[in-house]
Protein backbone atom coordinates (compact mmCIF):
# COMPACT_ATOMS: atom_id res chain seq x y z
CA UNK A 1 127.46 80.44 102.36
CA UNK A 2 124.26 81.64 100.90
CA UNK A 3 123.58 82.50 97.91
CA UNK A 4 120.52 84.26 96.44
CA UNK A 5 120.10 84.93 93.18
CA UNK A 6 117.15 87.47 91.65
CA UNK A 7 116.49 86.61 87.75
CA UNK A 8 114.23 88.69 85.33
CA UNK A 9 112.38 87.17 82.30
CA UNK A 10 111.54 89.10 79.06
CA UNK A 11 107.70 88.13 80.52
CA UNK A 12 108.57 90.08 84.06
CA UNK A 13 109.89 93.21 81.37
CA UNK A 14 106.93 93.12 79.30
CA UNK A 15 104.99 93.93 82.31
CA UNK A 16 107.06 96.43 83.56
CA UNK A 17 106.71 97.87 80.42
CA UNK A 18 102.86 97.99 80.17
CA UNK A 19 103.01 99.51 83.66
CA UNK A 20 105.22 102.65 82.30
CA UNK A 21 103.14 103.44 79.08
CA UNK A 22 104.93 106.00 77.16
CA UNK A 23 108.11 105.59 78.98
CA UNK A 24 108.39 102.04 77.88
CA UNK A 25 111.92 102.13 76.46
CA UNK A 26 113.08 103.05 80.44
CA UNK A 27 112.40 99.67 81.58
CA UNK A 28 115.73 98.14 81.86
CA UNK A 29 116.73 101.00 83.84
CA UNK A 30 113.61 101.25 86.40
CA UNK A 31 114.20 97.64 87.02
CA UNK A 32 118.13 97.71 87.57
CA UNK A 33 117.61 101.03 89.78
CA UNK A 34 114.75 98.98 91.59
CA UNK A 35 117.05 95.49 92.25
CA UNK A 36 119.76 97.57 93.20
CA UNK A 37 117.91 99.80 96.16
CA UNK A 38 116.64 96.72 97.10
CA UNK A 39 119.39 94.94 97.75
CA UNK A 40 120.72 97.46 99.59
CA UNK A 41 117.65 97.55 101.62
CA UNK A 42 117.98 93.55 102.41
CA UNK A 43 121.40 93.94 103.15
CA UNK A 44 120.57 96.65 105.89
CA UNK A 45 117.49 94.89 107.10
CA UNK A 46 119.78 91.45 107.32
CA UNK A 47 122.94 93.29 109.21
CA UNK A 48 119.87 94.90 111.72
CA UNK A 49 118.46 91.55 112.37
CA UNK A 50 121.69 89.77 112.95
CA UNK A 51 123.32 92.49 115.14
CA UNK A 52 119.99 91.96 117.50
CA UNK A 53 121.45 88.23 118.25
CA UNK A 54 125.15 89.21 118.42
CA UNK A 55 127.41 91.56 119.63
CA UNK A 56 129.10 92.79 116.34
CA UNK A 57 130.04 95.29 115.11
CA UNK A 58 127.58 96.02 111.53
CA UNK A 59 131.05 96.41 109.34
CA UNK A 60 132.10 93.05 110.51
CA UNK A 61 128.64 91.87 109.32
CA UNK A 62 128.63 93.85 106.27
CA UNK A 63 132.23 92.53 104.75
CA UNK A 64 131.19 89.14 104.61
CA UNK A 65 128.13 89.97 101.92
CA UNK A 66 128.92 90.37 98.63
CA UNK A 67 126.46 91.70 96.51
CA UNK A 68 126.66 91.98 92.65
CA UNK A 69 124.92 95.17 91.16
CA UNK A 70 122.53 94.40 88.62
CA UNK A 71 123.10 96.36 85.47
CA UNK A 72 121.06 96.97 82.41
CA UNK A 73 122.20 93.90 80.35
């Protein structure tokens, strides 16, 4: 099994941060929204690539990920 892990430093938020300006304080929650859509987006991109070498159905492909939401803490 695989396992890919995506982590965030208080350096990686600080620049987030600086990017937003006056909307500083939303930076937890631009970066969880952001992590989240982009898992989603590898997960589709991943069940596309493998259906192209396999006949399967994508739900079959899709139960065996697991994917973790990230949240603001």
């Amino acid at each position: 099994m695989i396992e890919q892990v995506i982590t965030i430093d208080k350096v990686d938020i600080r620049k987030v941060e600086l990017k937003l300006g006056g909307i500083a304080k939303k930076a937890p929650d631009v970066m969880t929204r952001a992590l989240n859509r982009a898992v989603q987006t590898a997960r589709t991109a991943a069940v596309q690539e493998i259906r192209q070498g396999y006949v399967i159905k994508a739900k079959d492909v899709r139960s065996t990920m697991k994917i973790v939401r990230a949240s603001r803490k």
